[in-house]
C-alpha atoms as a PDB file:
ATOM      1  CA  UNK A   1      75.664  30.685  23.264  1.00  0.00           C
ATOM      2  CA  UNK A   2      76.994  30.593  26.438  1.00  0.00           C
ATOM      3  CA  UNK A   3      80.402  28.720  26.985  1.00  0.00           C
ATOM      4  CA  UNK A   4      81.153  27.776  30.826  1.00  0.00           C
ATOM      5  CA  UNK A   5      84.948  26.766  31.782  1.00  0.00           C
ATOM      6  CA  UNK A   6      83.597  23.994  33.574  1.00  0.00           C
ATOM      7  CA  UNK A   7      85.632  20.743  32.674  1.00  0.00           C
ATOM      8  CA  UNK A   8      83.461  17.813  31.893  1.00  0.00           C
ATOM      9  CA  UNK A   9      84.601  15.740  35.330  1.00  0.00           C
ATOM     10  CA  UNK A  10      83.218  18.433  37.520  1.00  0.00           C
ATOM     11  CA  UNK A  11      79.350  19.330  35.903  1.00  0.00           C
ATOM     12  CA  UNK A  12      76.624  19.160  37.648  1.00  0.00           C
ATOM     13  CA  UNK A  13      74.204  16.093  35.862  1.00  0.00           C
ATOM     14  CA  UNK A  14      70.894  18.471  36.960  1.00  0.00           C
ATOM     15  CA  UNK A  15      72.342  21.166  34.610  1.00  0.00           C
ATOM     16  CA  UNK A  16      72.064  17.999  31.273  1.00  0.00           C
ATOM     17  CA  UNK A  17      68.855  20.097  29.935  1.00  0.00           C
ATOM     18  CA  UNK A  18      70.438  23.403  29.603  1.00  0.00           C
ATOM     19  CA  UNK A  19      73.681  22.006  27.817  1.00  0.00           C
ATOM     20  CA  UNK A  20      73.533  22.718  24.054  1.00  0.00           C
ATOM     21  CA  UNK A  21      77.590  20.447  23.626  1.00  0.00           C
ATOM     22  CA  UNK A  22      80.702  19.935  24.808  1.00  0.00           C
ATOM     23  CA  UNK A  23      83.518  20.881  23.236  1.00  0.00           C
ATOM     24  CA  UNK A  24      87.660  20.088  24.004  1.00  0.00           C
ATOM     25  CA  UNK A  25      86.486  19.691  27.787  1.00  0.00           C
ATOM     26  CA  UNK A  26      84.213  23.026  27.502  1.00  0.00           C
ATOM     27  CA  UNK A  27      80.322  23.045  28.036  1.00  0.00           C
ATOM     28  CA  UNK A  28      78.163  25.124  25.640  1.00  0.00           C
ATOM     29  CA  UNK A  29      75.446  26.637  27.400  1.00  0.00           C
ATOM     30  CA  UNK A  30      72.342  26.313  25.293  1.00  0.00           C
ATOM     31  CA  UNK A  31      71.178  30.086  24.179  1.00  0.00           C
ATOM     32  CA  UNK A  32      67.052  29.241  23.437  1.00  0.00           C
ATOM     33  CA  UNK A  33      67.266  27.504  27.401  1.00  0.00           C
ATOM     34  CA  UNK A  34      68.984  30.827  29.159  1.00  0.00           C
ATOM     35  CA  UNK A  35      66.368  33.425  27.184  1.00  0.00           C
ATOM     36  CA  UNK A  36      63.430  31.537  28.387  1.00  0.00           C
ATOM     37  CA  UNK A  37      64.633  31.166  31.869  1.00  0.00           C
ATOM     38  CA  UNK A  38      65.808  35.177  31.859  1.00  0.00           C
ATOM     39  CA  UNK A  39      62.325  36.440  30.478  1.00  0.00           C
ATOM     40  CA  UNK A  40      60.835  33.943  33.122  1.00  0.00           C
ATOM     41  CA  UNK A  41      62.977  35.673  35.733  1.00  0.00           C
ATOM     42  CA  UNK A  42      62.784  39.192  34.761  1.00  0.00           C
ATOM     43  CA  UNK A  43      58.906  39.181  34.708  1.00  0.00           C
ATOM     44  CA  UNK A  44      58.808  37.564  38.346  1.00  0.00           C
ATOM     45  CA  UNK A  45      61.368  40.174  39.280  1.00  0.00           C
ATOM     46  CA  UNK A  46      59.271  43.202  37.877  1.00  0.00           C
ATOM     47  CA  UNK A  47      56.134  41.997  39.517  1.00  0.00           C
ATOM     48  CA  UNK A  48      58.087  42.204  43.019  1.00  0.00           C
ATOM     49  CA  UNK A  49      59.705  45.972  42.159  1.00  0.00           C
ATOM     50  CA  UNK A  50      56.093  46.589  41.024  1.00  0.00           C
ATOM     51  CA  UNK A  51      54.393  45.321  44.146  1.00  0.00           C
ATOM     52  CA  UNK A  52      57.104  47.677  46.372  1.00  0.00           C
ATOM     53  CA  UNK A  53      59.276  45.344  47.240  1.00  0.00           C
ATOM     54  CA  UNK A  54      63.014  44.905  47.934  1.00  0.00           C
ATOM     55  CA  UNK A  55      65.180  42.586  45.600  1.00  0.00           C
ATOM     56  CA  UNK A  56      68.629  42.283  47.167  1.00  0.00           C
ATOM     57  CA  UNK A  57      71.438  42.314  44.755  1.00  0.00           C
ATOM     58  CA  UNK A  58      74.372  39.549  46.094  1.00  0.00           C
ATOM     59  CA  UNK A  59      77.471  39.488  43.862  1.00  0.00           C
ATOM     60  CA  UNK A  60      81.004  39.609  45.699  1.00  0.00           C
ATOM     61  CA  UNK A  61      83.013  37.585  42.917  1.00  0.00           C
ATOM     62  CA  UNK A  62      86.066  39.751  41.393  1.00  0.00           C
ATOM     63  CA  UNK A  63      84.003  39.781  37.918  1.00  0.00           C
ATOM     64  CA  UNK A  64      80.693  40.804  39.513  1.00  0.00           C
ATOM     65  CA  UNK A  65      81.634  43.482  42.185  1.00  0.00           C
ATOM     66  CA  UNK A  66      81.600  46.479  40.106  1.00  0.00           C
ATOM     67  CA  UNK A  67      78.885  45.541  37.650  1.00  0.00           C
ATOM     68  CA  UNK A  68      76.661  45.015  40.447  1.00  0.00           C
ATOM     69  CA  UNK A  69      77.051  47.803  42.575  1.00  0.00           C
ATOM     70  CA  UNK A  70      76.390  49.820  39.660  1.00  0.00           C
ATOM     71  CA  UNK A  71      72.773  48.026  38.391  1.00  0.00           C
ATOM     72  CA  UNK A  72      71.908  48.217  42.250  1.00  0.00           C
ATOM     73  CA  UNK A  73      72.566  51.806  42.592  1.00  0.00           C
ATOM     74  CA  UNK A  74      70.326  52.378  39.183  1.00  0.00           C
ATOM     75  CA  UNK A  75      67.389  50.801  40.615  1.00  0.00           C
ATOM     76  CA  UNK A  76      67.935  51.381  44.168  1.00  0.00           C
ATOM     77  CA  UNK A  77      67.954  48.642  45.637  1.00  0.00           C
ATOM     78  CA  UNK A  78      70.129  47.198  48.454  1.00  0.00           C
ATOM     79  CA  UNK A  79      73.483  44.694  47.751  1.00  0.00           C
ATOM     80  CA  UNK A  80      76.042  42.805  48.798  1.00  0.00           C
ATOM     81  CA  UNK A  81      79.510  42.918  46.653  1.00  0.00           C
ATOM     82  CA  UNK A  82      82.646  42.866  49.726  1.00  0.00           C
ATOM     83  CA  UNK A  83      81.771  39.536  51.384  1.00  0.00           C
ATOM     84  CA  UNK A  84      78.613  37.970  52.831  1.00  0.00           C
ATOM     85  CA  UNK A  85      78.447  38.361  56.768  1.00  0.00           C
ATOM     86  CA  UNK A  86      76.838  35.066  58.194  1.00  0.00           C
ATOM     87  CA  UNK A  87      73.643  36.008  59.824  1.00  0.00           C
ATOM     88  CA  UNK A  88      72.857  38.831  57.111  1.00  0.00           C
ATOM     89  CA  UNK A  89      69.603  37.772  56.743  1.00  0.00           C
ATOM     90  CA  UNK A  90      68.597  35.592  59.389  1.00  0.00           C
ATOM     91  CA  UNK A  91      70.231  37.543  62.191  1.00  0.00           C
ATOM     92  CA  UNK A  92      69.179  40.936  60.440  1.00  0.00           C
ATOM     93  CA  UNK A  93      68.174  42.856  63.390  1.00  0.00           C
ATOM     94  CA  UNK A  94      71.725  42.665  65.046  1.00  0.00           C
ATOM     95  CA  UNK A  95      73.270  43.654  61.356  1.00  0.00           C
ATOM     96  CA  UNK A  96      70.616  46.180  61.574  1.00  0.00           C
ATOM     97  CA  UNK A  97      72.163  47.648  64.821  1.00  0.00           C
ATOM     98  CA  UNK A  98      75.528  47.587  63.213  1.00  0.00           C
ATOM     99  CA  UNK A  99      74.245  50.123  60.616  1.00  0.00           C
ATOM    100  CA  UNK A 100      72.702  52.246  62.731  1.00  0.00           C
ATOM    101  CA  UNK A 101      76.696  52.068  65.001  1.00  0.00           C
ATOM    102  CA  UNK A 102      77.985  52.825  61.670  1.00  0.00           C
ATOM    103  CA  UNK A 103      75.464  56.226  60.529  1.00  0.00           C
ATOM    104  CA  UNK A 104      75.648  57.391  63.895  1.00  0.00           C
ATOM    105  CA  UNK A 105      79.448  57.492  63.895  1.00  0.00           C
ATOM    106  CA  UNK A 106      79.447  58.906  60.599  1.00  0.00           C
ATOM    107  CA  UNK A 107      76.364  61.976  61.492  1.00  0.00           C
ATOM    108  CA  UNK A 108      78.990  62.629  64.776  1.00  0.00           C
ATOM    109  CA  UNK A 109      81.785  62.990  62.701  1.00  0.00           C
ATOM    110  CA  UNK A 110      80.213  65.157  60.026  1.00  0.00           C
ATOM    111  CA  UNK A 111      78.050  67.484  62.240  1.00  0.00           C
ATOM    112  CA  UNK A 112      81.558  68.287  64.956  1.00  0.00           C
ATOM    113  CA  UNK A 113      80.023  66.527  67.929  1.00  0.00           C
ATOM    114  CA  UNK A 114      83.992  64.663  68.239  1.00  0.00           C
ATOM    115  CA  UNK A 115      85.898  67.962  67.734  1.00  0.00           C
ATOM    116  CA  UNK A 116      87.106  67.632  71.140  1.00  0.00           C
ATOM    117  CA  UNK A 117      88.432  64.182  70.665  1.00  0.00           C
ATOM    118  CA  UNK A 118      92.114  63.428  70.136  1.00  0.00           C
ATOM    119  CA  UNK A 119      93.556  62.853  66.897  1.00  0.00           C
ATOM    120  CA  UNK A 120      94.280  59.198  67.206  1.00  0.00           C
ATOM    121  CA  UNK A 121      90.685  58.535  68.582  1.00  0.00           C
ATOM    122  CA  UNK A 122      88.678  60.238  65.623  1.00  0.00           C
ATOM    123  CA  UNK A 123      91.283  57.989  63.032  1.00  0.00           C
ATOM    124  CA  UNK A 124      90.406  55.107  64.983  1.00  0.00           C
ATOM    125  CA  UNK A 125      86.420  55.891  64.923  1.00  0.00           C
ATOM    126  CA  UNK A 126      87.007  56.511  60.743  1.00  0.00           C
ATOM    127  CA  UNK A 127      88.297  53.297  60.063  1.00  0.00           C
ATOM    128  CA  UNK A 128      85.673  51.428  62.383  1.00  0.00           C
ATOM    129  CA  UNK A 129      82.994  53.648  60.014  1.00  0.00           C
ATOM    130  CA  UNK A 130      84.757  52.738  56.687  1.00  0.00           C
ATOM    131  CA  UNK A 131      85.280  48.638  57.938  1.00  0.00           C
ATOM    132  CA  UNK A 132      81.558  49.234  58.457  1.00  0.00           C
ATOM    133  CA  UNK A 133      80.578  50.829  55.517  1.00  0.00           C
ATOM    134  CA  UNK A 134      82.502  48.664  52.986  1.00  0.00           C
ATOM    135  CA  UNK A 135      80.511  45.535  53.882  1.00  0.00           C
ATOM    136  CA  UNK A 136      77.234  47.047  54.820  1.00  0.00           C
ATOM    137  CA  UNK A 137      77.246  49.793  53.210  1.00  0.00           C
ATOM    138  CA  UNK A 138      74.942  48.310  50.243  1.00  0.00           C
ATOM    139  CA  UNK A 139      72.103  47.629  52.800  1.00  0.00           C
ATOM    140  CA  UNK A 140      72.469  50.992  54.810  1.00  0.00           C
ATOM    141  CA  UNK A 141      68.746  52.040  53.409  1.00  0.00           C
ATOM    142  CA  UNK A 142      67.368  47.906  53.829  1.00  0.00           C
ATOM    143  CA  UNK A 143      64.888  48.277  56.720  1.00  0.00           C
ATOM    144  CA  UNK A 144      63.875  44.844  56.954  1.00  0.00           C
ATOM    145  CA  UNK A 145      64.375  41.219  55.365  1.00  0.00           C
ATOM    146  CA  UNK A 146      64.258  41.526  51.572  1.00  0.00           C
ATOM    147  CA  UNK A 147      61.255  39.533  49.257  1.00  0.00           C
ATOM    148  CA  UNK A 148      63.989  38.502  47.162  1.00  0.00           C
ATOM    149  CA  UNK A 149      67.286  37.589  46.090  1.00  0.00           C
ATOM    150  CA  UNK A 150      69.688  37.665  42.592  1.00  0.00           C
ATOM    151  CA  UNK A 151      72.704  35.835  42.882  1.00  0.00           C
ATOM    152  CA  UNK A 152      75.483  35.517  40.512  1.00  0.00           C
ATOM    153  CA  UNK A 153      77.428  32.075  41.400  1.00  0.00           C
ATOM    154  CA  UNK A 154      74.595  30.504  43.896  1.00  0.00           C
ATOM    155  CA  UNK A 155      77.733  28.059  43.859  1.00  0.00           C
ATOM    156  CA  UNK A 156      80.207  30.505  45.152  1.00  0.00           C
ATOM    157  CA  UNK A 157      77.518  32.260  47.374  1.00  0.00           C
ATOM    158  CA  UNK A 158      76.120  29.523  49.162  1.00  0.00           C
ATOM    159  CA  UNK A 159      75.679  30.877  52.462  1.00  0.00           C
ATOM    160  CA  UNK A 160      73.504  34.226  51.388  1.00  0.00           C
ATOM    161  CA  UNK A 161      71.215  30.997  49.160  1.00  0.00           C
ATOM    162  CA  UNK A 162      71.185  28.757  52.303  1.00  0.00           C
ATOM    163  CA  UNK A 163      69.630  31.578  54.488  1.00  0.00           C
ATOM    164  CA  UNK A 164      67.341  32.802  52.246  1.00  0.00           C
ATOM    165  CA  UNK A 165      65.919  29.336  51.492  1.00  0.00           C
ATOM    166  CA  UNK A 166      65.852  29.331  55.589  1.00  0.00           C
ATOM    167  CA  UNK A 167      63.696  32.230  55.573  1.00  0.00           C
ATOM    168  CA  UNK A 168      61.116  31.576  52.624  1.00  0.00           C
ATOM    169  CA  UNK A 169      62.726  34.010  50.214  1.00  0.00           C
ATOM    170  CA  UNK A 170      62.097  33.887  46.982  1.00  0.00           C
ATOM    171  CA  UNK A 171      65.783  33.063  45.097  1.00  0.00           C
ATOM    172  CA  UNK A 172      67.240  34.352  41.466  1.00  0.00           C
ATOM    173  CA  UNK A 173      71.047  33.138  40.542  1.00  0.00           C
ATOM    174  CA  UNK A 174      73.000  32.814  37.692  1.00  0.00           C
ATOM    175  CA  UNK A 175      74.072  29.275  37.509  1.00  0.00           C
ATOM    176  CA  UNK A 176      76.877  27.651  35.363  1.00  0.00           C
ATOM    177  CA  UNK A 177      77.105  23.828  35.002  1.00  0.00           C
ATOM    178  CA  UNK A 178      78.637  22.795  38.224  1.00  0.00           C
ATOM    179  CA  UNK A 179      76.067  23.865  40.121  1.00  0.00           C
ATOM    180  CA  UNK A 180      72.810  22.931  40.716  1.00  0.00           C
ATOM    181  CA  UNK A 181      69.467  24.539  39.540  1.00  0.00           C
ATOM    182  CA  UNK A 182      67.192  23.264  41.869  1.00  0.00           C
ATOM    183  CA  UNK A 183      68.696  25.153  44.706  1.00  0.00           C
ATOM    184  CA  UNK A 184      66.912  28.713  43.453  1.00  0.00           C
ATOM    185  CA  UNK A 185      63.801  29.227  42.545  1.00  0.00           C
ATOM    186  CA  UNK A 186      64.707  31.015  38.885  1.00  0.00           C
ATOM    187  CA  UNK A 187      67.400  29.310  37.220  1.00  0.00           C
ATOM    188  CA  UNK A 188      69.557  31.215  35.068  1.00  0.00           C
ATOM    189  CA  UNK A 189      71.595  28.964  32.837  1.00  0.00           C
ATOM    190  CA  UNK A 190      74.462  31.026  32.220  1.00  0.00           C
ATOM    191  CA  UNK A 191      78.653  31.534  32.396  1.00  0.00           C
ATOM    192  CA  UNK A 192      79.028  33.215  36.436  1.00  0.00           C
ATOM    193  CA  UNK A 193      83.020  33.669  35.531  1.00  0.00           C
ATOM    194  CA  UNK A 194      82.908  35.985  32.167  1.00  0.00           C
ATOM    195  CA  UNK A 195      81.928  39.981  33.106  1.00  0.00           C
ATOM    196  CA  UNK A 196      80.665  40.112  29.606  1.00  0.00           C
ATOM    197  CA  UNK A 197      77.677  37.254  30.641  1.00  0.00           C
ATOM    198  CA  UNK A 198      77.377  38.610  34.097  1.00  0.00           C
ATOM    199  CA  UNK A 199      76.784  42.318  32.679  1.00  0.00           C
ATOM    200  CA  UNK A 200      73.907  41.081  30.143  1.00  0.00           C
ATOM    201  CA  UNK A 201      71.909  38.692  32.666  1.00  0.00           C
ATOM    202  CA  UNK A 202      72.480  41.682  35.200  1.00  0.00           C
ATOM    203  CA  UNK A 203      71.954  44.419  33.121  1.00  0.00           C
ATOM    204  CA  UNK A 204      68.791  42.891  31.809  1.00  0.00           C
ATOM    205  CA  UNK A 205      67.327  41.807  34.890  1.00  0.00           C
ATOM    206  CA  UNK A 206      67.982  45.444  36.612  1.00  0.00           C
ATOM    207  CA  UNK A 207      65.989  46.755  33.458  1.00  0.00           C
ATOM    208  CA  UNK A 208      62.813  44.528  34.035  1.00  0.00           C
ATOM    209  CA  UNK A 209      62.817  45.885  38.101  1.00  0.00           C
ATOM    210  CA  UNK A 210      63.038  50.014  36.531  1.00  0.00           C
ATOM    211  CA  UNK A 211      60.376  49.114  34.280  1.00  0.00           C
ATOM    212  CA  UNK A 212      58.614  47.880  37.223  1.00  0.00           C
ATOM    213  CA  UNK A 213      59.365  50.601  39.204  1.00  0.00           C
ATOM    214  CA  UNK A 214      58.277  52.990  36.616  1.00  0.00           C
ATOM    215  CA  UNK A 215      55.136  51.060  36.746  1.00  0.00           C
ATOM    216  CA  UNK A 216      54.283  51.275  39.976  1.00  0.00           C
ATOM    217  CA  UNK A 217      55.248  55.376  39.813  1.00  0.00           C
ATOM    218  CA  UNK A 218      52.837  55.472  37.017  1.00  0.00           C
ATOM    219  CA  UNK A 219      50.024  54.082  39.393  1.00  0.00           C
ATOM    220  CA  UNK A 220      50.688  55.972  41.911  1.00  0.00           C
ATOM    221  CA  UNK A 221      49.985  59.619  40.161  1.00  0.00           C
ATOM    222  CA  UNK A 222      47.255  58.141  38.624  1.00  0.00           C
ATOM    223  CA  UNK A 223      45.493  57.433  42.201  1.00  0.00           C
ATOM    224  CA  UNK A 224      46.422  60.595  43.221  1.00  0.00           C
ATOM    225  CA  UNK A 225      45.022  62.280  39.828  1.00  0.00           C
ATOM    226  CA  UNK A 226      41.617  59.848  40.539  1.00  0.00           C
ATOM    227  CA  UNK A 227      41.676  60.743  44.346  1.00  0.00           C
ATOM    228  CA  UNK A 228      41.887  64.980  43.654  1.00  0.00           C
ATOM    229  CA  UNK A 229      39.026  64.696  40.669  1.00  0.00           C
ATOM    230  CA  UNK A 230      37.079  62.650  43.435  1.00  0.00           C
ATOM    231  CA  UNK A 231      37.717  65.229  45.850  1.00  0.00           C
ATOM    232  CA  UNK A 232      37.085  67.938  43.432  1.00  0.00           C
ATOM    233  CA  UNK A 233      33.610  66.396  42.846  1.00  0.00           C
ATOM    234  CA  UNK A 234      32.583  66.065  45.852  1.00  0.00           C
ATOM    235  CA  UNK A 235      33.326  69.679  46.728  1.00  0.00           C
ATOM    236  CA  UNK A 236      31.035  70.611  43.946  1.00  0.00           C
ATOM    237  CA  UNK A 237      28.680  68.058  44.889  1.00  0.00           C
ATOM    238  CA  UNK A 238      28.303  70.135  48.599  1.00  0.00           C
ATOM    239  CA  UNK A 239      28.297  73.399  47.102  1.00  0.00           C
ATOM    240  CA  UNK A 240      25.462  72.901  44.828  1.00  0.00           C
ATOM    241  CA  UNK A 241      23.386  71.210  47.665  1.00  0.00           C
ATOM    242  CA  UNK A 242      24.263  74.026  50.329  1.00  0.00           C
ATOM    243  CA  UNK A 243      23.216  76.509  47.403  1.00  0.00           C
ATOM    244  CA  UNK A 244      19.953  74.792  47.103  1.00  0.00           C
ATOM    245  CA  UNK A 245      19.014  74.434  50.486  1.00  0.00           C
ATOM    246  CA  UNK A 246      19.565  78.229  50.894  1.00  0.00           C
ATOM    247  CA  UNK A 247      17.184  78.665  47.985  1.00  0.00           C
ATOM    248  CA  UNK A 248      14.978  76.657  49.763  1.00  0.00           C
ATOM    249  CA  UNK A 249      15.285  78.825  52.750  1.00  0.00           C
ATOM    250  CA  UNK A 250      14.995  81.700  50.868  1.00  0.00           C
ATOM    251  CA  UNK A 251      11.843  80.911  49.238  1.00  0.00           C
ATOM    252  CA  UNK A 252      10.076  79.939  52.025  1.00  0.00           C
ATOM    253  CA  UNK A 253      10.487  83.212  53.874  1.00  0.00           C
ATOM    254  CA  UNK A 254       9.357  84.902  50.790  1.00  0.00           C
ATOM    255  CA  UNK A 255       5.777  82.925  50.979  1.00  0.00           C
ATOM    256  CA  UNK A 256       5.738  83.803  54.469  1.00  0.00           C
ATOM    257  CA  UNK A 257       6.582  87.180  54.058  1.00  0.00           C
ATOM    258  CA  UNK A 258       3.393  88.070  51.567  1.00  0.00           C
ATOM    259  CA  UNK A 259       0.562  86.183  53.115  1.00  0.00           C
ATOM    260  CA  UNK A 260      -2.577  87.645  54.004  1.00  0.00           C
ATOM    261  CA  UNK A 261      -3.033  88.863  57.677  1.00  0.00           C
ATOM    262  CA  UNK A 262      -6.001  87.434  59.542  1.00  0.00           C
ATOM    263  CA  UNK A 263      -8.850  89.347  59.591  1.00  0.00           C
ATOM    264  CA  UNK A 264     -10.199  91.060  63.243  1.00  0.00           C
ATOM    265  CA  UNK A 265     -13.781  90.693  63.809  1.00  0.00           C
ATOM    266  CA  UNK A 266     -14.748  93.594  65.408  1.00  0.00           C
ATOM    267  CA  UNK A 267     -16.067  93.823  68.766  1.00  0.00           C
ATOM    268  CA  UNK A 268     -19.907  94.673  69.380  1.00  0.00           C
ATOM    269  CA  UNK A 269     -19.524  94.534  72.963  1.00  0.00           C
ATOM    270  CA  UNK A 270     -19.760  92.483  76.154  1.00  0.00           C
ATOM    271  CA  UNK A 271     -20.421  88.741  75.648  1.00  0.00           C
ATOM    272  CA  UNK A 272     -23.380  87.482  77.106  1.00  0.00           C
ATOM    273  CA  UNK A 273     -23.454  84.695  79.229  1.00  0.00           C
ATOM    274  CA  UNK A 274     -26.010  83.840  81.199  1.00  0.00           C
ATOM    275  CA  UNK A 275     -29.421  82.775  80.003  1.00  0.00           C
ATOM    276  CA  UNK A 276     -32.306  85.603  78.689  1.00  0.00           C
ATOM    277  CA  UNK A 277     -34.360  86.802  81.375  1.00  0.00           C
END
């Protein structure tokens, strides 16, 4: 079972079904409730990584950082573990343009085009690019708005919840009993402040999205397999007729060849026309 450090005066009464006891001012998180609502969870979450997808990883707590970054990577898929810029989702194209400032200052510094720029300009231009890249680097490769969301503390990450809600998008959080379940779409009854709870609901979800991925892989050769034998068909399929109709031909010039030339009557002289005298 789950144990949540939640004192009793600050629990969230929506969270009641998911409480298994309370113990010295400690809720017990029952275990049955948060392995229904994971399974529940994981199989939406496949279905979206099978479909093609994005699911946007959103995690910046001191527990969750690392152990995100590190599921997201595995699966890759975009995230959010420094700190959530206000607009990320419903202001995306100007974040957008802010990754693009950020790879083109990085392909400019790699490939020598600021050689000739001073020392103190190229440090300056580095730590614009690494500012940059610490808090967007997760969502360098996100081309547009993400078809989902997992959050661990929708408490403590309220503003990446609010605009997703804003935006239709479909919501996954861990949530501990101060917070309310309503506010996502799957519920994960679970401890948000331990890295040994965040690691399994992350860990398990991140597995259910590679099996999905795998999935769709699968599908994909498999078209491609179906597509080449259809292909490969067909080509025989236009052989075999162009070698018939060239039978045809030939078989018809053959008859032709051997028939039997008209006979000439011969000629016993000058046609008469007129009447006989």
């Amino acid at each position: 079972m789950f144990t949540s450090d939640t004192c009793v005066r600050s629990w969230n009464p929506k969270m009641l079904p998911y409480i298994f006891a309370e113990k010295k001012g400690i809720h017990i998180i029952d275990l049955n409730k948060t392995t229904e609502s994971l399974q529940e969870a994981a199989a939406a979450l496949k279905q979206i990584a099978k479909s093609g997808k994005k699911v946007m990883f959103v995690g910046t707590k001191k527990q969750a950082k690392e152990i995100v970054t590190e599921s997201a990577r595995k699966v890759n898929m975009p995230f959010v573990t420094e700190r959530w810029l206000g607009g990320m989702l419903t202001n995306f194209n100007t974040v957008r343009k802010s990754v693009k400032q950020m790879q083109s200052i990085e392909k400019m510094l790699n490939d020598g085009t600021f050689d000739s720029i001073t020392k103190k300009e190229r440090l300056t231009l580095t730590r614009e690019k690494d500012k940059k890249e610490k808090v967007l680097g997760g969502i360098a490769q996100l081309g547009r708005v993400p078809a989902a969301l997992f959050i661990v503390d929708i408490g403590h990450e309220h503003i990446a919840l609010a605009e997703a809600k804003r935006l239709g998008i479909t919501t996954f959080g861990m949530v501990d009993t101060n917070c309310d379940p309503n506010k996502v779409d799957f519920a994960i009854p679970s401890n948000d402040d331990a890295t040994k709870s965040i690691a399994i609901i992350v860990n398990y979800v991140t597995a259910a999205i590679a099996e999905g991925l795998a999935e769709r892989q699968a599908a994909k050769e498999e078209d491609v397999e179906e597509g080449g034998n259809d292909e490969n068909e067909r080509k025989a399929a236009r052989i075999q007729a162009e070698a018939e109709s060239e039978t045809g031909r030939s078989r018809g010039e053959k008859v032709k060849g051997t028939s039997q030339p008209k006979r000439r009557v011969p000629n016993s002289g000058p046609r008469r026309t007129g009447a006989p005298r």
